[in-house]
C-alpha atoms as a PDB file:
ATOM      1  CA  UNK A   1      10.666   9.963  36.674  1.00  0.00           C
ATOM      2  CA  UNK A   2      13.266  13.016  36.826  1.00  0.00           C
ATOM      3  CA  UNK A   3      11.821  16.244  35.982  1.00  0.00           C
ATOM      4  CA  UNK A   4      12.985  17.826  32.973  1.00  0.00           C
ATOM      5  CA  UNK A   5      13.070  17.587  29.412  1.00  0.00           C
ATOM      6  CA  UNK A   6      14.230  14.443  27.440  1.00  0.00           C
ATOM      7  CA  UNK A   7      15.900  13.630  24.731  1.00  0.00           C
ATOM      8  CA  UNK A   8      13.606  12.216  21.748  1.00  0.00           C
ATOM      9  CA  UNK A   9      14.920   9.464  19.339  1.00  0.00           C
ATOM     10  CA  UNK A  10      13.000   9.446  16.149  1.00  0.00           C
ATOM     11  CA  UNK A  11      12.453   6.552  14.270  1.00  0.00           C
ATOM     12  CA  UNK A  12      11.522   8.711  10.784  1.00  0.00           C
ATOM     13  CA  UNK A  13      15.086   9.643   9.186  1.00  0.00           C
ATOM     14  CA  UNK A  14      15.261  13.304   8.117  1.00  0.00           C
ATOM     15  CA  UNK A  15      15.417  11.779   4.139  1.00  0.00           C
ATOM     16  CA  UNK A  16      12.141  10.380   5.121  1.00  0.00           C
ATOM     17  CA  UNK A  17      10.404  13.897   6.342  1.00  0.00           C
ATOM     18  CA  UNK A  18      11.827  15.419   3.295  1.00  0.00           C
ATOM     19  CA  UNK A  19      10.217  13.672   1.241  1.00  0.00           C
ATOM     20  CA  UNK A  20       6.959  13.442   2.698  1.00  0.00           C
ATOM     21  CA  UNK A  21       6.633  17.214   2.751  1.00  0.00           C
ATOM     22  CA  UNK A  22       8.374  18.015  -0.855  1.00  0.00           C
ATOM     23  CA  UNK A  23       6.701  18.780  -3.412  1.00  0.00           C
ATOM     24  CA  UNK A  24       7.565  15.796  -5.441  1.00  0.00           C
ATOM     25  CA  UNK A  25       3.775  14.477  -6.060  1.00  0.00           C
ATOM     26  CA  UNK A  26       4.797  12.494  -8.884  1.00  0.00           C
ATOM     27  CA  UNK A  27       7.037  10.600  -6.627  1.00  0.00           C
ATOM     28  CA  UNK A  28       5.059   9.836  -3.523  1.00  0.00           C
ATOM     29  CA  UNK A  29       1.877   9.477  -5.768  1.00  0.00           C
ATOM     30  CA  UNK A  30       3.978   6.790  -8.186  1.00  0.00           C
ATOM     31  CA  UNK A  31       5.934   4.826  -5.151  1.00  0.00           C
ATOM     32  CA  UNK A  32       2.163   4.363  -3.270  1.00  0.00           C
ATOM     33  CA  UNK A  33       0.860   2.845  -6.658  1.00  0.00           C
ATOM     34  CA  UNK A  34       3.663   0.809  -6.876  1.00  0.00           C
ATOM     35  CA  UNK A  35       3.127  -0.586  -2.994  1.00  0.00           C
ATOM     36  CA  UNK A  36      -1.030  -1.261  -3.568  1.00  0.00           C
ATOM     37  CA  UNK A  37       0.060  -3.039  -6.655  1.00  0.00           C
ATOM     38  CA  UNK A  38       2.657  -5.180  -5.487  1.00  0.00           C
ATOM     39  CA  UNK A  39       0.062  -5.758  -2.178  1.00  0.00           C
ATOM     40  CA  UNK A  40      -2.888  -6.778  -5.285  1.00  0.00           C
ATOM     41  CA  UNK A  41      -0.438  -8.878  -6.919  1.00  0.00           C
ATOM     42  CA  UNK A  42       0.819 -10.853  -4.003  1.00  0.00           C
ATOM     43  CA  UNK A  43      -2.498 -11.476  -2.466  1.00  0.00           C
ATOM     44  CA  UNK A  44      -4.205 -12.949  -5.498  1.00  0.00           C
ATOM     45  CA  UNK A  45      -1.283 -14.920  -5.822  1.00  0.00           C
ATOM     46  CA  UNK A  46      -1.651 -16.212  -1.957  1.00  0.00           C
ATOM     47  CA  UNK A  47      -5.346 -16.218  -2.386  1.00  0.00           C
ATOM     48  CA  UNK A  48      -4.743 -18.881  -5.727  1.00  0.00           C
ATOM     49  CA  UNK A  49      -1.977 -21.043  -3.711  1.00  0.00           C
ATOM     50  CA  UNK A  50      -4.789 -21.358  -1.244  1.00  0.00           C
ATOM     51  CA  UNK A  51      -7.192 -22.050  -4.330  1.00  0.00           C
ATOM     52  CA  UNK A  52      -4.842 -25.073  -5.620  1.00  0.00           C
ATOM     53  CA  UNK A  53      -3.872 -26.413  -2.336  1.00  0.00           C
ATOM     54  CA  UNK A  54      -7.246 -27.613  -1.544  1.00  0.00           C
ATOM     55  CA  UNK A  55      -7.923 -25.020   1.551  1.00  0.00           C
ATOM     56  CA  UNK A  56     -11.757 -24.856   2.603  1.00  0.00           C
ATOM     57  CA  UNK A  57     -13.845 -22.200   0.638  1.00  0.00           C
ATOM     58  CA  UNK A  58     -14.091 -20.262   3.939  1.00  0.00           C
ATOM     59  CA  UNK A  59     -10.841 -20.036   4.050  1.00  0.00           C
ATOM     60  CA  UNK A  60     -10.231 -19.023   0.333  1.00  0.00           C
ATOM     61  CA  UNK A  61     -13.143 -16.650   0.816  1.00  0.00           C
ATOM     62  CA  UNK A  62     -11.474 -14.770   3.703  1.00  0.00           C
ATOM     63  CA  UNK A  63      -8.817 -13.763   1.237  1.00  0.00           C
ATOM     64  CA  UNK A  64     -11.265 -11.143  -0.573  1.00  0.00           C
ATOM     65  CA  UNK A  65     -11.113  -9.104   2.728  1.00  0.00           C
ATOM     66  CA  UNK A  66      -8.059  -7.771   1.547  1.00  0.00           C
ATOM     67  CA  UNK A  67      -8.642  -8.517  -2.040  1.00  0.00           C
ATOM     68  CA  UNK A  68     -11.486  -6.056  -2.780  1.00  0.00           C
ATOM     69  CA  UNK A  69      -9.974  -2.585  -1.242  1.00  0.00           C
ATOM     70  CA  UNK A  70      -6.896  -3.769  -3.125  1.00  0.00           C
ATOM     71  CA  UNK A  71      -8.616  -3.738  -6.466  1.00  0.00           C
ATOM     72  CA  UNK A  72     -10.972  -0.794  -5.751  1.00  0.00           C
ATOM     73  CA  UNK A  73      -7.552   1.216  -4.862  1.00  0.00           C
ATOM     74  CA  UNK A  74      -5.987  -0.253  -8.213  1.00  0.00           C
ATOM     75  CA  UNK A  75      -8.721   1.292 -10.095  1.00  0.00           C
ATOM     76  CA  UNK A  76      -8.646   4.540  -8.287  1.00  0.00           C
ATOM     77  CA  UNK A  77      -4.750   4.612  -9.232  1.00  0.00           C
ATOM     78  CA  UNK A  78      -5.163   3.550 -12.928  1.00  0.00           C
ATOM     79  CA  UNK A  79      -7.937   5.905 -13.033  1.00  0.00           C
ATOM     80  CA  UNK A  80      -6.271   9.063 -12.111  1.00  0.00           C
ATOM     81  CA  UNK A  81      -3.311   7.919 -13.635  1.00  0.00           C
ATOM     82  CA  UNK A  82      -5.080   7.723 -16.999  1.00  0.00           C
ATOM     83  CA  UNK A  83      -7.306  11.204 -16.138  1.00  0.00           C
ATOM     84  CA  UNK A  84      -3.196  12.625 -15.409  1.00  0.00           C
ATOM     85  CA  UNK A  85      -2.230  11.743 -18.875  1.00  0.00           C
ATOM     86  CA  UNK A  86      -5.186  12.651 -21.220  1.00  0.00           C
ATOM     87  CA  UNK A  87      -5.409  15.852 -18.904  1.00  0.00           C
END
């Protein structure tokens, strides 16, 4: 290896760092909600296909391994959410 210093490529856009560190909390707070409900959404609906398509219970079972933190985070986002508005 060449001594020296190197250039470093960054894979994080500068829009990216921006808004990370703004102070836009309404923003990054609403897009996150978005993304764990989407993630709740999907996976009940992949954890019902498995349901109807006749998979094994242990196999429909596995599915609340991503299930529960899901709806435990959904609760924690409605929750502030609703604490945000009466507040």
């Amino acid at each position: 290896m060449p001594p020296g210093p190197f250039p470093v490529t960054s894979t994080v856009s500068p829009i990216t760092i921006a808004a990370l560190f703004s102070n836009v909390y309404d923003a990054i707070s609403a897009s996150i909600g978005i993304i764990a409900i989407l993630l709740l959404v999907f996976t009940l609906i992949g954890k019902e296909l498995a349901r109807t398509h006749g998979s094994p219970t242990r196999e429909v079972g596995a599915w609340d391994v991503a299930v529960v933190p899901l709806v435990l985070s959904a609760g924690v986002i409605f929750g502030l959410r609703l604490l945000e508005l009466l507040g």
